[in-house]
C-alpha atoms as a PDB file:
ATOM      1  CA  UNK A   1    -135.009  77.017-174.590  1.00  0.00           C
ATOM      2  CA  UNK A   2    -131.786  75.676-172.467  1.00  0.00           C
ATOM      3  CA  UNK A   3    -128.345  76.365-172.400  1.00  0.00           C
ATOM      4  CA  UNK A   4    -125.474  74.681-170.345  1.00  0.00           C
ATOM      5  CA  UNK A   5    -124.037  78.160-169.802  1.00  0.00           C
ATOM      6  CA  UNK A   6    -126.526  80.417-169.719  1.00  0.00           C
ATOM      7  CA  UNK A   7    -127.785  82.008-166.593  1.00  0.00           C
ATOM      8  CA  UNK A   8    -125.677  79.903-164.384  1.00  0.00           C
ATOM      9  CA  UNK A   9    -124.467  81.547-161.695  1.00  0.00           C
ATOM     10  CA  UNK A  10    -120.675  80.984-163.047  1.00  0.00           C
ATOM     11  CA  UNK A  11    -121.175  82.454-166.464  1.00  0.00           C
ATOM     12  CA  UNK A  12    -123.222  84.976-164.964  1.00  0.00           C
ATOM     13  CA  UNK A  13    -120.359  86.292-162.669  1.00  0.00           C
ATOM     14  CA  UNK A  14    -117.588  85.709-165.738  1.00  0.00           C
ATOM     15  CA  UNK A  15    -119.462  88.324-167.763  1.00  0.00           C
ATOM     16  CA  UNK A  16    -120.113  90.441-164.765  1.00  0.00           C
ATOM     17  CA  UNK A  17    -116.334  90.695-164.205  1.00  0.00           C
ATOM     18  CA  UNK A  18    -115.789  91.148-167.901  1.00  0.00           C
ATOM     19  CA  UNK A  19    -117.628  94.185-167.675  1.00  0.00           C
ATOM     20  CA  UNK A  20    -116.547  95.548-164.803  1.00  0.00           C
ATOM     21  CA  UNK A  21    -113.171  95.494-166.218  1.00  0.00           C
ATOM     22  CA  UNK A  22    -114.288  97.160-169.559  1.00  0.00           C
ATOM     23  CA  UNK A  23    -115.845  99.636-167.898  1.00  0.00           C
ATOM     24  CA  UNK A  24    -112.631 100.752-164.869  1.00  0.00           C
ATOM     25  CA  UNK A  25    -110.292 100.446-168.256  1.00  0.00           C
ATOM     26  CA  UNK A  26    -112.720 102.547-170.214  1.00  0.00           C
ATOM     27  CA  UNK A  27    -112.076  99.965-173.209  1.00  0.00           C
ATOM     28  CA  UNK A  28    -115.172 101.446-175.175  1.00  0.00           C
ATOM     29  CA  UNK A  29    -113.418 104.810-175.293  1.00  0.00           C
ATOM     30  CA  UNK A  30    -110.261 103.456-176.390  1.00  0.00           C
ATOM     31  CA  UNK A  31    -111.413 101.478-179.003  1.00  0.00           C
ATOM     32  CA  UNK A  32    -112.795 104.303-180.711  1.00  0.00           C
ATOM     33  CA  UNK A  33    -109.785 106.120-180.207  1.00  0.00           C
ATOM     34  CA  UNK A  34    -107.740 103.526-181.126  1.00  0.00           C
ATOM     35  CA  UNK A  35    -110.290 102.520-183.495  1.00  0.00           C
ATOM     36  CA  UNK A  36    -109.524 106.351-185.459  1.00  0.00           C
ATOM     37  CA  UNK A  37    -105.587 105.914-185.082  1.00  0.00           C
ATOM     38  CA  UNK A  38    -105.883 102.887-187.067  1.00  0.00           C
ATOM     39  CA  UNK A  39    -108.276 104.317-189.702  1.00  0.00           C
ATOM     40  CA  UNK A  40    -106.045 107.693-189.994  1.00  0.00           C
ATOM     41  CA  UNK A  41    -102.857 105.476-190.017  1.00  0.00           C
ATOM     42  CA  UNK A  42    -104.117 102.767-192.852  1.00  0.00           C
ATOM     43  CA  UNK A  43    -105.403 106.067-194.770  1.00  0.00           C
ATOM     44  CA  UNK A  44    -102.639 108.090-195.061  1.00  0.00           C
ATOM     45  CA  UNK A  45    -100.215 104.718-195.424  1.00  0.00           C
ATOM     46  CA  UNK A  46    -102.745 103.646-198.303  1.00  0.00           C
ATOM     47  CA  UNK A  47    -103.344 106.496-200.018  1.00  0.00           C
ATOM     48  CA  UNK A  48    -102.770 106.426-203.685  1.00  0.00           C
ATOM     49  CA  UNK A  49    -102.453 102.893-203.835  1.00  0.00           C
ATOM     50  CA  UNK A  50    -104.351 101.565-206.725  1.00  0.00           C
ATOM     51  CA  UNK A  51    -107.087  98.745-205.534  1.00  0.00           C
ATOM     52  CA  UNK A  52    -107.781  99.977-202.695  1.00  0.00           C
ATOM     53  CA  UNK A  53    -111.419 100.913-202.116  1.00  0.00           C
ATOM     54  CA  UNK A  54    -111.998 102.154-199.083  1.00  0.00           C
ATOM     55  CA  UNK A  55    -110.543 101.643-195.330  1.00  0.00           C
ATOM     56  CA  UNK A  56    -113.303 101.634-192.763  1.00  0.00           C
ATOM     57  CA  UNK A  57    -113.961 101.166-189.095  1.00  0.00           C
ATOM     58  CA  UNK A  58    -116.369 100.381-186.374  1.00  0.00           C
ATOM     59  CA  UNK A  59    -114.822 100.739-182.368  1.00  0.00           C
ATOM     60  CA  UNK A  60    -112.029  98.086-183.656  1.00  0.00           C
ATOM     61  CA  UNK A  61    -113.029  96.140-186.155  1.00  0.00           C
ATOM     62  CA  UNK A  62    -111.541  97.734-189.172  1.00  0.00           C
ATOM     63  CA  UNK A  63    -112.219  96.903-193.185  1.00  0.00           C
ATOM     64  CA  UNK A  64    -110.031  97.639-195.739  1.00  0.00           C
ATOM     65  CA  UNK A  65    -111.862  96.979-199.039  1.00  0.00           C
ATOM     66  CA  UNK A  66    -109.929  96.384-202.181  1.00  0.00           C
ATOM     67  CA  UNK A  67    -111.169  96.024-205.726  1.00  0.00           C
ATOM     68  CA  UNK A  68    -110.286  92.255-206.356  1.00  0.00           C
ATOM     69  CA  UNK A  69    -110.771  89.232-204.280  1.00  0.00           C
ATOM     70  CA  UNK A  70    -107.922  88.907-201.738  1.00  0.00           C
ATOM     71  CA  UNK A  71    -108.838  85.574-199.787  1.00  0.00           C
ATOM     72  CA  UNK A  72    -104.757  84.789-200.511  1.00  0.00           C
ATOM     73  CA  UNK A  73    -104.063  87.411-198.025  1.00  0.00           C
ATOM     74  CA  UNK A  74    -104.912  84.940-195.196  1.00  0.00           C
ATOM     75  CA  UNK A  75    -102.190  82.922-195.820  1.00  0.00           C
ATOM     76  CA  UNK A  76     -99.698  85.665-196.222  1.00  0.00           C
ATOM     77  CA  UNK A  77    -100.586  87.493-193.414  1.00  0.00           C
ATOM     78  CA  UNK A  78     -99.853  83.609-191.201  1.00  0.00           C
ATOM     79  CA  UNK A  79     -96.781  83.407-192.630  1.00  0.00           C
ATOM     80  CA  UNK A  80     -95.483  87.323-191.415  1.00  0.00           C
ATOM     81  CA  UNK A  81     -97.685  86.787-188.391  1.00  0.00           C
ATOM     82  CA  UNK A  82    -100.850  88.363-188.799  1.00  0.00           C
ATOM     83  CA  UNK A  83    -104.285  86.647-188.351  1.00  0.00           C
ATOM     84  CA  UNK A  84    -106.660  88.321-190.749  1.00  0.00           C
ATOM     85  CA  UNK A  85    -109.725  87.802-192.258  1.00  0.00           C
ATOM     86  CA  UNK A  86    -111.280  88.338-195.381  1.00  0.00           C
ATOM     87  CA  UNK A  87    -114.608  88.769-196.490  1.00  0.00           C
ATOM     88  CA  UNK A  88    -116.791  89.211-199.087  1.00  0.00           C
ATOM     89  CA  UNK A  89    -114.337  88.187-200.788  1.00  0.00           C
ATOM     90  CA  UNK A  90    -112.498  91.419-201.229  1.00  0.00           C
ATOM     91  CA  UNK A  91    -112.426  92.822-197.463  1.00  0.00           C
ATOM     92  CA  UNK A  92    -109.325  92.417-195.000  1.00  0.00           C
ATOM     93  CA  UNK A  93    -111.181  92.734-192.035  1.00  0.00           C
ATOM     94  CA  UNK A  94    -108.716  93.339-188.682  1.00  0.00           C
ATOM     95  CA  UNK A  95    -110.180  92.598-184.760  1.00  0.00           C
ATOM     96  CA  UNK A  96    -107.458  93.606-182.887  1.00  0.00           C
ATOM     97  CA  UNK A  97    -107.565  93.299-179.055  1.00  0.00           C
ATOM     98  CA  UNK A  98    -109.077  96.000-176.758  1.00  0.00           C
ATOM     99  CA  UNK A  99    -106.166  96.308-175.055  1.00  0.00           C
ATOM    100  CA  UNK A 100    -103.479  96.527-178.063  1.00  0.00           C
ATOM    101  CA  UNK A 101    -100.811  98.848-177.179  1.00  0.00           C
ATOM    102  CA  UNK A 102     -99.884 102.167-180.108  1.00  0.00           C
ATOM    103  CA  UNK A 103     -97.025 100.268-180.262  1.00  0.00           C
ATOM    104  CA  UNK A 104     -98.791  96.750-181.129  1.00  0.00           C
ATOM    105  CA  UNK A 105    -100.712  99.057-183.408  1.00  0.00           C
ATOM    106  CA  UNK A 106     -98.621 100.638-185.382  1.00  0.00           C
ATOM    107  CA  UNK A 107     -96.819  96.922-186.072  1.00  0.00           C
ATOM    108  CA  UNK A 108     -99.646  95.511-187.682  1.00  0.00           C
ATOM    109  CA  UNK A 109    -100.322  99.408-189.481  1.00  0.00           C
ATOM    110  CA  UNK A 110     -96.595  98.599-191.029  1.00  0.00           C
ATOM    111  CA  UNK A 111     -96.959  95.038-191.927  1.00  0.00           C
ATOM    112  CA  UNK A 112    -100.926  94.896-193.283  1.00  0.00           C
ATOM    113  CA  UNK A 113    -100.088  98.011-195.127  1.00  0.00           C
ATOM    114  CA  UNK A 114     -96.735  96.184-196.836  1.00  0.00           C
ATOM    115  CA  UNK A 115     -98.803  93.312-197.749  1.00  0.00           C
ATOM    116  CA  UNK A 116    -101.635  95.220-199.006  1.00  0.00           C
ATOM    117  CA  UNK A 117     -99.154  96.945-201.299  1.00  0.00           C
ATOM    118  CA  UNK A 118     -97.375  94.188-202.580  1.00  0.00           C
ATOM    119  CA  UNK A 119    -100.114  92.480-203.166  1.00  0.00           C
ATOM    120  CA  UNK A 120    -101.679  94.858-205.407  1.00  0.00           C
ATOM    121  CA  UNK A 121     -98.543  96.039-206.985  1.00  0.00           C
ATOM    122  CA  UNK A 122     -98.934  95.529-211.004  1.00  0.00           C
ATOM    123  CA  UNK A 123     -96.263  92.654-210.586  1.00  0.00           C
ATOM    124  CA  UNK A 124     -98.220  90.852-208.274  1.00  0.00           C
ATOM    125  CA  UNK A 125    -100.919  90.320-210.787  1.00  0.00           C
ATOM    126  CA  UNK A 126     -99.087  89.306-214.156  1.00  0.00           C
ATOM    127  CA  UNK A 127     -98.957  85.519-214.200  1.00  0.00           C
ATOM    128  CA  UNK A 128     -95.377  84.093-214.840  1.00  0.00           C
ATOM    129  CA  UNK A 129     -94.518  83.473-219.039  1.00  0.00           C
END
């Protein structure tokens, strides 16, 4: 096995520094903690909304399952701003950066949350007469 990056000294000392950051900046910690903010936020901003599933999350990669296929979210979300990504076919799935600010955070809370909702309003799904 060969790589052009691995074990060189360079890429060696690149993820050395990555970690050392991660580790004065505590990023773990805060992604969990940040991680639960989100989850409590897109809860309590989702609730009651039929088609949603369920809202899940791992550190900070968050899922927000919904009961139909939403892979037209993608583009939505471009044009407001928002990089998504959806899989299974029915999962928004959200990576925000370790070192998003509350205030970062609670934009994309508003905005994900206002296109879940108009996307699954009843008048989003009737086709046109």
């Amino acid at each position: 096995h060969g790589s052009t990056f691995g074990g060189n000294p360079l890429a060696c000392r690149a993820a050395l520094a990555v970690i050392e950051v991660m580790e004065q900046a505590n990023l773990a910690a805060r992604a969990a903690e940040l991680g639960d903010y989100f989850l409590s936020q897109f809860r309590t901003k989702l609730a009651g909304v039929a088609g949603v599933r369920e809202i899940r999350v791992k550190g900070l990669m968050l899922g927000i399952e919904l009961e139909r296929d939403c892979g037209e979210l993608v583009k939505q979300a471009l044009e407001k701003g928002i990089l998504i990504n959806v899989t299974a076919g029915n999962v928004i799935r959200l990576l925000p950066p370790l070192v998003i600010s509350y205030e970062q955070a609670e934009q994309i809370i508003t905005m994900v949350t206002e296109l879940v909702q108009a996307f699954l309003s009843p008048a989003a799904g009737e086709k046109p007469s």
